[in-house]
C-alpha atoms as a PDB file:
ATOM      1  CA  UNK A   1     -16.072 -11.695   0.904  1.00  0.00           C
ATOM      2  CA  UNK A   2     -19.400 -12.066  -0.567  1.00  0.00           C
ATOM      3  CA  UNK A   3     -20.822 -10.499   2.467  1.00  0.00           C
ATOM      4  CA  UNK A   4     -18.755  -7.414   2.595  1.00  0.00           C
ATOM      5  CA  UNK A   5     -21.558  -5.831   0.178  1.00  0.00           C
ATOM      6  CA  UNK A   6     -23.280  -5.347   3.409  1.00  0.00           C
ATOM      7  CA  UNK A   7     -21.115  -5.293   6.401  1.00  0.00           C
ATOM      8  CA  UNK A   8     -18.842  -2.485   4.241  1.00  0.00           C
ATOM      9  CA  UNK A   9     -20.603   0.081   5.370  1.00  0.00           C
ATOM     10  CA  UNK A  10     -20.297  -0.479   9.156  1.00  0.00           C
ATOM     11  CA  UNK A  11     -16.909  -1.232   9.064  1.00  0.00           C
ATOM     12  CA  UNK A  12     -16.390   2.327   6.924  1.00  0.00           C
ATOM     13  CA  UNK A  13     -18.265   3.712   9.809  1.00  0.00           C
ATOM     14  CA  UNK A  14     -15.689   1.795  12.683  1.00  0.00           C
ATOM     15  CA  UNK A  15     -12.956   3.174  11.262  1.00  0.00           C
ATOM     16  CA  UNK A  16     -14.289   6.570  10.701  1.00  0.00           C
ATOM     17  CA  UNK A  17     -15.322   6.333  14.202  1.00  0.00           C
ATOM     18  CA  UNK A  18     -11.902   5.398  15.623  1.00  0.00           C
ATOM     19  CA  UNK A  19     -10.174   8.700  13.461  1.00  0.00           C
ATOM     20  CA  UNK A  20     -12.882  10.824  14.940  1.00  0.00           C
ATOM     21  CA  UNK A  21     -12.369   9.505  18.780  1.00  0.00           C
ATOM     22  CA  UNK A  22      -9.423  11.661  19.402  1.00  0.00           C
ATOM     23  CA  UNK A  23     -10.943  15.175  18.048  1.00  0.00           C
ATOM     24  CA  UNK A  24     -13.907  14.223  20.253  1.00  0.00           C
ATOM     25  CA  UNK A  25     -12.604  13.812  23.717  1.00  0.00           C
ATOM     26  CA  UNK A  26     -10.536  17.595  22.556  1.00  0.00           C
ATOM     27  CA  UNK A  27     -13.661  19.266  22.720  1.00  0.00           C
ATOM     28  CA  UNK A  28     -14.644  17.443  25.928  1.00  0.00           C
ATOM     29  CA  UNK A  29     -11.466  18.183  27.843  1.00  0.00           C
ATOM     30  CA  UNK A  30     -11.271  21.800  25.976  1.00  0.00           C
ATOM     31  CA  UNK A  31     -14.783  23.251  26.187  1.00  0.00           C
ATOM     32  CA  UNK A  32     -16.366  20.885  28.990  1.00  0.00           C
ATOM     33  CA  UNK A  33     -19.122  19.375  26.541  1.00  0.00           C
ATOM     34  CA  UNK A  34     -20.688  15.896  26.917  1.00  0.00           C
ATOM     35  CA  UNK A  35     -19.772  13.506  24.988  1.00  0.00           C
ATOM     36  CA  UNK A  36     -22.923  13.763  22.877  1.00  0.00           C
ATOM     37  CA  UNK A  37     -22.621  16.984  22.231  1.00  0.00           C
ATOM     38  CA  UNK A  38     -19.242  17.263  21.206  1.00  0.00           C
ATOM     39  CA  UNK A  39     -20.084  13.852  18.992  1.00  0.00           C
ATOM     40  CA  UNK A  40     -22.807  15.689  17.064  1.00  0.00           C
ATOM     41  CA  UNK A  41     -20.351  18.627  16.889  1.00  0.00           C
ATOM     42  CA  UNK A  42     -17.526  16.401  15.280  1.00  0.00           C
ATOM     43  CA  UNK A  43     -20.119  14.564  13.284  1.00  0.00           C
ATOM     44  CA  UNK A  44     -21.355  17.698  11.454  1.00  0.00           C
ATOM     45  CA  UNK A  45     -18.064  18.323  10.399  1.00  0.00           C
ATOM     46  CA  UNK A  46     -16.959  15.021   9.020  1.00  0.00           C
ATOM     47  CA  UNK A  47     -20.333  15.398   7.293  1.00  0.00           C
ATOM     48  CA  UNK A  48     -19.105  18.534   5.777  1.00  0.00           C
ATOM     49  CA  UNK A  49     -15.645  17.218   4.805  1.00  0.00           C
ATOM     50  CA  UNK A  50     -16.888  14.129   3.364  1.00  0.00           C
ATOM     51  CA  UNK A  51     -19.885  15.207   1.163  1.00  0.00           C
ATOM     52  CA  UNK A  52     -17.293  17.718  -0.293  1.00  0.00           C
ATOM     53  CA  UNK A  53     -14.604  15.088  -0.690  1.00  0.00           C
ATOM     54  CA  UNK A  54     -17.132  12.717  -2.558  1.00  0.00           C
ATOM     55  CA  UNK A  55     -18.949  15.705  -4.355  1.00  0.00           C
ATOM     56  CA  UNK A  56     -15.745  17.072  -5.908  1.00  0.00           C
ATOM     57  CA  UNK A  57     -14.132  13.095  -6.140  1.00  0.00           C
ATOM     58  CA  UNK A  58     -16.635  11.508  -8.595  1.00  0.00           C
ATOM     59  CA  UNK A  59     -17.280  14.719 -10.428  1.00  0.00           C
ATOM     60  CA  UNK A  60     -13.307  15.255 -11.050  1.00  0.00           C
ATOM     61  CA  UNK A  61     -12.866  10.933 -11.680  1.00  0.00           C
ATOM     62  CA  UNK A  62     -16.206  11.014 -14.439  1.00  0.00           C
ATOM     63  CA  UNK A  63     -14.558  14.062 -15.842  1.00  0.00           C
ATOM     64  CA  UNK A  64     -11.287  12.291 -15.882  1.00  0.00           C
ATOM     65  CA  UNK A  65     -11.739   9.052 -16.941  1.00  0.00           C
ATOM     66  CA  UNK A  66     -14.134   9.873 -19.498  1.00  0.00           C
ATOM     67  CA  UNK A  67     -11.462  12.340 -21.239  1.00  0.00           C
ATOM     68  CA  UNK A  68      -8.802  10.126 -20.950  1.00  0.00           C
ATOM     69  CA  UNK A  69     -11.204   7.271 -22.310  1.00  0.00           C
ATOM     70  CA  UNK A  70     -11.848   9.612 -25.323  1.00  0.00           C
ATOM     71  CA  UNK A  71      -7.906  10.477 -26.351  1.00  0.00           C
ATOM     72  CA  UNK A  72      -6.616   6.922 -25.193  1.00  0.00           C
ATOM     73  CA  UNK A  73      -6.073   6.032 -28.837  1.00  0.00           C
ATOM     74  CA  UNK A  74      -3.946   9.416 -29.486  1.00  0.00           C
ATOM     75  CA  UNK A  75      -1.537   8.252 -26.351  1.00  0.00           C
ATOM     76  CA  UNK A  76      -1.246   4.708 -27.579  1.00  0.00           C
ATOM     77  CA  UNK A  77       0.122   6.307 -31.220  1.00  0.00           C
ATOM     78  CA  UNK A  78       2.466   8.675 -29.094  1.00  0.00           C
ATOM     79  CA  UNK A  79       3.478   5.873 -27.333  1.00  0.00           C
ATOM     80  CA  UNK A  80       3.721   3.678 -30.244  1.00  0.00           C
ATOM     81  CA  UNK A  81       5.951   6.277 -32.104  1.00  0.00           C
ATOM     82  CA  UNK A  82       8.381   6.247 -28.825  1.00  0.00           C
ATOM     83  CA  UNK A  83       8.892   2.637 -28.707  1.00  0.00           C
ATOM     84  CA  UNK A  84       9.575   2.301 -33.151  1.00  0.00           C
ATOM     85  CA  UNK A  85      11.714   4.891 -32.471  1.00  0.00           C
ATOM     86  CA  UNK A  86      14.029   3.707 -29.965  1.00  0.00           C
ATOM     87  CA  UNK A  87      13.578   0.377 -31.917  1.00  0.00           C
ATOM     88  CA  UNK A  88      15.741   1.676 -34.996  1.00  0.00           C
ATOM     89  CA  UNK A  89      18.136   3.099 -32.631  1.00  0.00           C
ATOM     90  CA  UNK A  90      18.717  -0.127 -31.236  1.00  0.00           C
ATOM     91  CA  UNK A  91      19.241  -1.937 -34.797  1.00  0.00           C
ATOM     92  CA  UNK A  92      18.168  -5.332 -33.262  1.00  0.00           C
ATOM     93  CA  UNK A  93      19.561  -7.028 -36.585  1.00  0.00           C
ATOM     94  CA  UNK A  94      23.620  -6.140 -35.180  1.00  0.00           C
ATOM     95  CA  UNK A  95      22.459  -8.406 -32.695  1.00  0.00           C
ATOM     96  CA  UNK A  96      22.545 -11.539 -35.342  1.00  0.00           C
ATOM     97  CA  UNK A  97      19.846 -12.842 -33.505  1.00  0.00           C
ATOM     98  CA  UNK A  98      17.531 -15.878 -34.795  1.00  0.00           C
ATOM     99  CA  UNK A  99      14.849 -14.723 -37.272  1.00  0.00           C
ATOM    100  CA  UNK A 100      12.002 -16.137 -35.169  1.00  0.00           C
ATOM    101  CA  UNK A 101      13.444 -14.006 -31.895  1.00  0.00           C
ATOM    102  CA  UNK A 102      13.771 -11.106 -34.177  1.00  0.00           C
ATOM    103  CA  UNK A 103      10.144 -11.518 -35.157  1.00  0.00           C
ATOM    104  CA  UNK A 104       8.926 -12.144 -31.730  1.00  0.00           C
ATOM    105  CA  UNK A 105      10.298  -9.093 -30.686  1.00  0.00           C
ATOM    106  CA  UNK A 106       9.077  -6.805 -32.980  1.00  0.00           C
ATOM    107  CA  UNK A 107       5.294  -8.190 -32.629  1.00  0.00           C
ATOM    108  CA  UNK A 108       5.976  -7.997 -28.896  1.00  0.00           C
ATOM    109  CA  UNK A 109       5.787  -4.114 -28.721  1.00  0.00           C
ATOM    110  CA  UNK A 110       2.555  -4.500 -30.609  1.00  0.00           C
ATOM    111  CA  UNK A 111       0.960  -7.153 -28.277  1.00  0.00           C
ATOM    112  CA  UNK A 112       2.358  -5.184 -25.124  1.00  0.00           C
ATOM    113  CA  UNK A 113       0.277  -1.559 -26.130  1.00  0.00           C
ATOM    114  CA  UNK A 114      -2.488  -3.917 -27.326  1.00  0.00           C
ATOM    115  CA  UNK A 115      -2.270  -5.582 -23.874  1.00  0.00           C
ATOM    116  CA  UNK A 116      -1.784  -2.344 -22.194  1.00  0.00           C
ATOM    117  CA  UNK A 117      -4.959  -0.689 -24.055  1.00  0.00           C
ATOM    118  CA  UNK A 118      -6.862  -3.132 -23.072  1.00  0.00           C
ATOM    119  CA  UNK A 119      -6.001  -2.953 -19.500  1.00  0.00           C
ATOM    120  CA  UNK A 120      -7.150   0.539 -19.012  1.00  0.00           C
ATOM    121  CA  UNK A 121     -10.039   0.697 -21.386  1.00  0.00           C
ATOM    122  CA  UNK A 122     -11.539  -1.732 -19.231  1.00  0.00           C
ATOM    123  CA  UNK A 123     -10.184  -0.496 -15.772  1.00  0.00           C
ATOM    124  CA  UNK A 124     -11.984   3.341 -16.718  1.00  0.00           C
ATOM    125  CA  UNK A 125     -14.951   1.305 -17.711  1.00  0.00           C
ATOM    126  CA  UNK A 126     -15.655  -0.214 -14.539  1.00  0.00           C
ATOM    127  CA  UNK A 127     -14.676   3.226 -13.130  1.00  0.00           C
ATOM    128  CA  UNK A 128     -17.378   4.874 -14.642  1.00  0.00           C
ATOM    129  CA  UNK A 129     -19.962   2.154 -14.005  1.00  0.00           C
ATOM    130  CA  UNK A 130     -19.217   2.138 -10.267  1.00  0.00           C
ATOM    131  CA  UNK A 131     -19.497   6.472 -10.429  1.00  0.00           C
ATOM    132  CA  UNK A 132     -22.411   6.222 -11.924  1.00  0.00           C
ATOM    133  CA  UNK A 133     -24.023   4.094  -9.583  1.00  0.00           C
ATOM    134  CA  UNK A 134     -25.478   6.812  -7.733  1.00  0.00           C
ATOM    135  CA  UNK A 135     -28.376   5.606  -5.826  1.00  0.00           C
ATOM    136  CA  UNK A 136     -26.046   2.565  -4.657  1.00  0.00           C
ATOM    137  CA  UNK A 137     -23.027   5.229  -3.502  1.00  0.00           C
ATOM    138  CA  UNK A 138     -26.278   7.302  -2.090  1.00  0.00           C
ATOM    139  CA  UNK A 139     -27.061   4.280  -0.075  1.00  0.00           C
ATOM    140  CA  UNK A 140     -23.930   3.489   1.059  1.00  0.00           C
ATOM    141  CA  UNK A 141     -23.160   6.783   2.249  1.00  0.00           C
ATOM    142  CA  UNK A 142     -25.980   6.951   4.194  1.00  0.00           C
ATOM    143  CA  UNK A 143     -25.847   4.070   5.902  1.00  0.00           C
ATOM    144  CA  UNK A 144     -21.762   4.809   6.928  1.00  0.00           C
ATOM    145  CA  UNK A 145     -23.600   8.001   8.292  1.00  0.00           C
ATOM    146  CA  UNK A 146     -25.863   6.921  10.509  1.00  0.00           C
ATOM    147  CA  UNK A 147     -23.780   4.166  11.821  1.00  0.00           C
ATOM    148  CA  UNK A 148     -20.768   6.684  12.368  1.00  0.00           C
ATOM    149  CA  UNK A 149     -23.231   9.014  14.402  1.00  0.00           C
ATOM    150  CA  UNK A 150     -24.283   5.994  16.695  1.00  0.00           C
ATOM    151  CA  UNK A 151     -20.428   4.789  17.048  1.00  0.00           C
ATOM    152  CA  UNK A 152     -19.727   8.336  18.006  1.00  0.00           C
ATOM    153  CA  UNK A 153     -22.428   8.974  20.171  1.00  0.00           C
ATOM    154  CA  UNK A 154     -22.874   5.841  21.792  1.00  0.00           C
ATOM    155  CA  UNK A 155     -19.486   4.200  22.155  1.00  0.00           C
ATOM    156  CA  UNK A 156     -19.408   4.104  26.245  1.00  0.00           C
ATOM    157  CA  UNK A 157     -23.394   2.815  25.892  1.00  0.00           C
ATOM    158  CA  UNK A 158     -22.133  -0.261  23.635  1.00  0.00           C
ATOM    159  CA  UNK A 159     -18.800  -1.003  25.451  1.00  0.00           C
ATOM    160  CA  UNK A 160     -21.507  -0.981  28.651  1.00  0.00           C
ATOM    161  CA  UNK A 161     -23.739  -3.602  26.533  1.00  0.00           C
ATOM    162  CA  UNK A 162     -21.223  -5.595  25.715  1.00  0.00           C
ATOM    163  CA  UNK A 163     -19.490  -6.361  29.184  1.00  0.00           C
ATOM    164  CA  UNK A 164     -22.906  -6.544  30.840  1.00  0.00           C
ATOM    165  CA  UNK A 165     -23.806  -9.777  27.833  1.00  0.00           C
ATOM    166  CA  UNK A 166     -20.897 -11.861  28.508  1.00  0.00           C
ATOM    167  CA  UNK A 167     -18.772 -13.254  31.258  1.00  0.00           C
ATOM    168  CA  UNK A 168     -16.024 -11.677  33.296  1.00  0.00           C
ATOM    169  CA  UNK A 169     -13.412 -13.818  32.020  1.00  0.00           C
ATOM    170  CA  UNK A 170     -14.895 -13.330  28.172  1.00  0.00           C
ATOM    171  CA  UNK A 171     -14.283  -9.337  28.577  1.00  0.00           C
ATOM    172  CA  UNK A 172     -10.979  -9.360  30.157  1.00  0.00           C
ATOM    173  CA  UNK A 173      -9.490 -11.937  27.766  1.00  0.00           C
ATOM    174  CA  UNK A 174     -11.149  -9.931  24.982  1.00  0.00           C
ATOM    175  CA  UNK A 175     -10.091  -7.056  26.719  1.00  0.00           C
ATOM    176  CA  UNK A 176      -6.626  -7.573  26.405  1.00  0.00           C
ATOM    177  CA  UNK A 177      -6.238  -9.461  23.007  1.00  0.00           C
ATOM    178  CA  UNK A 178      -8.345  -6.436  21.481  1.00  0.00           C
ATOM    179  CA  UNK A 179      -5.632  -4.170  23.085  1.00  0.00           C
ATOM    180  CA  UNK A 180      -2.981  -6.221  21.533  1.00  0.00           C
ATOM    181  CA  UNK A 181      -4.467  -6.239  18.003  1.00  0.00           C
ATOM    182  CA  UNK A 182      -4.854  -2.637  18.374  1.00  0.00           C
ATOM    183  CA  UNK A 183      -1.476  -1.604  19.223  1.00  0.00           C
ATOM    184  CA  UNK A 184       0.060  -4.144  16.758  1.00  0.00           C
ATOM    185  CA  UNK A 185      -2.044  -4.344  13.818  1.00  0.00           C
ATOM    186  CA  UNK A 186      -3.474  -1.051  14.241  1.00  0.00           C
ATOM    187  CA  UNK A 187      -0.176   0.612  14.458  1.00  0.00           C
ATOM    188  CA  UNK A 188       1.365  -0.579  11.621  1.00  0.00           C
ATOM    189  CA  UNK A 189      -2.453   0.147   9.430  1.00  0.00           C
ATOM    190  CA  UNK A 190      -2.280   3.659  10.301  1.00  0.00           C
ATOM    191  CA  UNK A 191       1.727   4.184   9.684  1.00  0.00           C
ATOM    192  CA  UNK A 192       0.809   2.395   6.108  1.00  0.00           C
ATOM    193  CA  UNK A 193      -2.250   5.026   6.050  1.00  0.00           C
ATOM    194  CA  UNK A 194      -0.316   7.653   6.402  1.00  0.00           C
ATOM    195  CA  UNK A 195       2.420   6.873   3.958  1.00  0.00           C
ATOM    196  CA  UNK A 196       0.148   6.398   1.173  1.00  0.00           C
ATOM    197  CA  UNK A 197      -1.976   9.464   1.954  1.00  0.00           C
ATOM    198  CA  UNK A 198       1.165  11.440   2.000  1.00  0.00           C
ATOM    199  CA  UNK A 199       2.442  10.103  -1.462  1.00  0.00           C
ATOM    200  CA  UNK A 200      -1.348  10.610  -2.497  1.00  0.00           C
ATOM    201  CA  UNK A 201      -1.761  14.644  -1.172  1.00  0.00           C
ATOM    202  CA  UNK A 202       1.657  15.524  -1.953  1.00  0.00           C
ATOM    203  CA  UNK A 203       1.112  14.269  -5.711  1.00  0.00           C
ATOM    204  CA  UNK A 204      -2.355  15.824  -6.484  1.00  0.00           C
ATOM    205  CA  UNK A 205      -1.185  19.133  -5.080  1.00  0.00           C
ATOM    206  CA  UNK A 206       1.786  18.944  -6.802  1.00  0.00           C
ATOM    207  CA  UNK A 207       0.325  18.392 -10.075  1.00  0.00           C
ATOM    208  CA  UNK A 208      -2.252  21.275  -9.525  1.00  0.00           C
ATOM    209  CA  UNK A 209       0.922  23.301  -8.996  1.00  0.00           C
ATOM    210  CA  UNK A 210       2.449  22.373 -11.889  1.00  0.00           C
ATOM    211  CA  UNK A 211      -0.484  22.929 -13.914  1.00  0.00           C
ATOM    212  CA  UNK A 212      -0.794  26.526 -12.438  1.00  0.00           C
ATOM    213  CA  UNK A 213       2.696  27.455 -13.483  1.00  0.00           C
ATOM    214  CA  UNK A 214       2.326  26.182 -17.119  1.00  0.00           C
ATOM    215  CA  UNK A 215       3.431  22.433 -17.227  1.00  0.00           C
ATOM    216  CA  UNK A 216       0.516  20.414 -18.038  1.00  0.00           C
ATOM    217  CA  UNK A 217      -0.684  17.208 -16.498  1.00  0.00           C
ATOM    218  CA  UNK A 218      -3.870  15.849 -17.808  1.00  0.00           C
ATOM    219  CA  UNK A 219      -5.705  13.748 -15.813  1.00  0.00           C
ATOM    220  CA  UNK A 220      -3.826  14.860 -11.850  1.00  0.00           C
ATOM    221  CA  UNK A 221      -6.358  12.958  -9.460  1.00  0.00           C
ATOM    222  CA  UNK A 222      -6.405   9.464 -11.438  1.00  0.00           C
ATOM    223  CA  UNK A 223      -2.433   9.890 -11.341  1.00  0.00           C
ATOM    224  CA  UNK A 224      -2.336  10.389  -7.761  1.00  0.00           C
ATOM    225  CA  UNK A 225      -4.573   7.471  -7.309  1.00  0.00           C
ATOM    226  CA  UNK A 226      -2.294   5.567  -9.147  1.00  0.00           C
ATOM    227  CA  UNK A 227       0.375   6.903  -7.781  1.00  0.00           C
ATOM    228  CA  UNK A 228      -0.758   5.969  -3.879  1.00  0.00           C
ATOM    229  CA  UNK A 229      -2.222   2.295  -4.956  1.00  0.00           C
ATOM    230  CA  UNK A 230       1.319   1.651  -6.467  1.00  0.00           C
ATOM    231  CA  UNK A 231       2.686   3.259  -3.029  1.00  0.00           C
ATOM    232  CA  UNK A 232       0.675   0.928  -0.704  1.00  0.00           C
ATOM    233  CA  UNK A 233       1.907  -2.606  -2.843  1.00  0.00           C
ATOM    234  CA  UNK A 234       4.997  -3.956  -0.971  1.00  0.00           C
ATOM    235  CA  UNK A 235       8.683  -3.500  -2.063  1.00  0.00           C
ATOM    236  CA  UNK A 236       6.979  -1.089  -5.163  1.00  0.00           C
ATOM    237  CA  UNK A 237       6.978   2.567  -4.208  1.00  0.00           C
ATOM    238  CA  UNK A 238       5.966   6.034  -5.818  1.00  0.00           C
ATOM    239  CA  UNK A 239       8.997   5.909  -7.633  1.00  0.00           C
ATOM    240  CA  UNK A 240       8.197   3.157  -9.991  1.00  0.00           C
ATOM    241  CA  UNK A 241       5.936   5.437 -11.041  1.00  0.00           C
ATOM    242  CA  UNK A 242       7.325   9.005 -11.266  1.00  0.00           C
ATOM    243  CA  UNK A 243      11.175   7.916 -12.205  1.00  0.00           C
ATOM    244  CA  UNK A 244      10.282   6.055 -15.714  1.00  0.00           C
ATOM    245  CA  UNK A 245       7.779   9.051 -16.396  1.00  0.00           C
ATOM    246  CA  UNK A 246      10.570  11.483 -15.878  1.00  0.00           C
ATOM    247  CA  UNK A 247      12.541   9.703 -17.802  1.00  0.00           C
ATOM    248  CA  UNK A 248      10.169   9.113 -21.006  1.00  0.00           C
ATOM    249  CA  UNK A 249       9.299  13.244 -20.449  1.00  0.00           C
ATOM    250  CA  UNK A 250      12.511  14.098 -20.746  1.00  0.00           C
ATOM    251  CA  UNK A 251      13.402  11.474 -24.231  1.00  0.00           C
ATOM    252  CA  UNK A 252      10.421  13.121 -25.358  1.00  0.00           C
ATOM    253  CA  UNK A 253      11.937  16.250 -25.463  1.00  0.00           C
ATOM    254  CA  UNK A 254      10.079  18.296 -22.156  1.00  0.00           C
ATOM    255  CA  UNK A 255      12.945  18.817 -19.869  1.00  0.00           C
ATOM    256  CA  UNK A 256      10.349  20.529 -18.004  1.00  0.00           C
ATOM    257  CA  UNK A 257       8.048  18.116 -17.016  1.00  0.00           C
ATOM    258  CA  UNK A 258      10.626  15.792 -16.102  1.00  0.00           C
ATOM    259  CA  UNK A 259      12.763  18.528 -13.967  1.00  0.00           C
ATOM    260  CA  UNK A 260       9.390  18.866 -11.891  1.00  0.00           C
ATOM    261  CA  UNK A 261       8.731  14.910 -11.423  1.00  0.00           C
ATOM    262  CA  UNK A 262      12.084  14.672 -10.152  1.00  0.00           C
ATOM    263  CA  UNK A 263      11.360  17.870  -7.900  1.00  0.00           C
ATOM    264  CA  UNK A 264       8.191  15.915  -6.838  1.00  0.00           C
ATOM    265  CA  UNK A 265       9.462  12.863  -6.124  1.00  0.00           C
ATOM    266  CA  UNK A 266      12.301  14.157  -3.851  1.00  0.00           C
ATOM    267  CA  UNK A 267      10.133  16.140  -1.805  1.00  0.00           C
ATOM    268  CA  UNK A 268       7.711  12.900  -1.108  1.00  0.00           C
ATOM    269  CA  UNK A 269      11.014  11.190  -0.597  1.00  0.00           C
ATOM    270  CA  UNK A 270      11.566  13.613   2.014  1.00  0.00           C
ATOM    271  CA  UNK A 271       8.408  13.998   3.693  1.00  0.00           C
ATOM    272  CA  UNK A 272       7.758  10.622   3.877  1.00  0.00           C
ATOM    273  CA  UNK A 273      11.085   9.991   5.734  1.00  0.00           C
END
């Protein structure tokens, strides 16, 4: 683990390289290039992709983060509010409970926003400090780039390599438990992949929708985020996230909102069956 710091980058770049394998041999079979050329071809337009991705990522995150770090306190109040509220509606004293339950549930709701304050204060201040890191991310990136244009370029040269290093024996044994890992491991990776980037697009483009049409949703990317990081946990899904906000939107009085999370939700439920 303490060595990821460096190998990160490479193994970025293997996986990158993997994704990109299939788009290359297209434009071998479909235009009759070499494999070089049609790496460099693929290569310029990850490049593209990426720098945009990354370019319009941190800038939308720092913007993000650093506006919800500013009006945290105003949601904690709101949220506050909700929970006294539904507190006297409850009348917790019908209940004839002891007095020392009774007071350790009305401190609770304080020590749980506390808690909860404290949670993402510090989770959008490491945030920032990593986004701001900019000659390290520069680095980074560079490195991923330059071993994702020798991966893609080379590939046939360093399967060659390899065999010609080791015994016959080594690379068929390898050979076939590589194959195996692949197809069992890597299967089940990529299906997982997918899920979670289709909870993830399907979220941030929904919220940019319903932004456009008048309901407003502050901070849409780190939701999504959230959103596909809950998605990829086992047995937890995007639900535990967008059926309890629904719910609190609608208490709170904006049917809206909550009509639209529902709408959400059902069409990721959809889409991802």
């Amino acid at each position: 683990f303490k060595l990821s710091v460096f190998y990160m980058p490479f193994l970025v770049a293997f996986i990158l390289a993997l994704t990109l394998e299939h788009p290359i041999r297209f434009f071998m079979k479909k235009f009759g290039f070499k494999r070089r050329t049609s790496s460099i071809i693929i290569f310029l337009i990850a490049i593209a992709i990426i720098t945009g991705l990354l370019v319009w990522g941190i800038s939308t995150l720092v913007s993000e983060a650093s506006n919800l770090m500013q009006g945290l306190n105003t949601y904690i109040d709101k949220a506050y509010t909700q929970i006294e509220s539904i507190s006297s509606q409850l009348d917790i004293k019908r209940l004839h409970l002891p007095e020392q339950v009774e007071k350790v549930i009305e401190t609770s709701n304080d020590d749980f926003l506390n808690n909860i304050t404290t949670w993402v204060k510090n989770s959008l201040s490491k945030l920032l400090d990593f986004l701001m890191q900019i000659p390290t991310i520069a680095i980074y990136t560079s490195i991923t780039l330059v071993a994702l244009y020798f991966m893609c370029v080379d590939k046939v040269y360093m399967i060659d390599e390899i065999e010609h290093h080791l015994p016959t024996k080594w690379v068929k044994k390898l050979g076939t438990h590589i194959h195996e890992i692949i197809t069992s491991v890597g299967n089940y990776l990529k299906a997982e992949f997918i899920l979670v980037l289709v909870s993830f697009l399907i979220s941030l483009i929904g919220f940019y929708v319903l932004n456009i049409i008048g309901i407003e949703i502050s901070y849409p990317l780190l939701i999504a985020l959230g959103i596909a990081f809950v998605d990829a946990l086992p047995i937890l899904g995007s639900g535990t996230i967008m059926l309890p906000w629904a719910v609190i939107s609608a208490a709170d009085g904006n049917i809206e909102l909550a009509v639209g999370l529902l709408v959400l939700w059902g069409i990721m439920s959809v889409v991802r069956q």
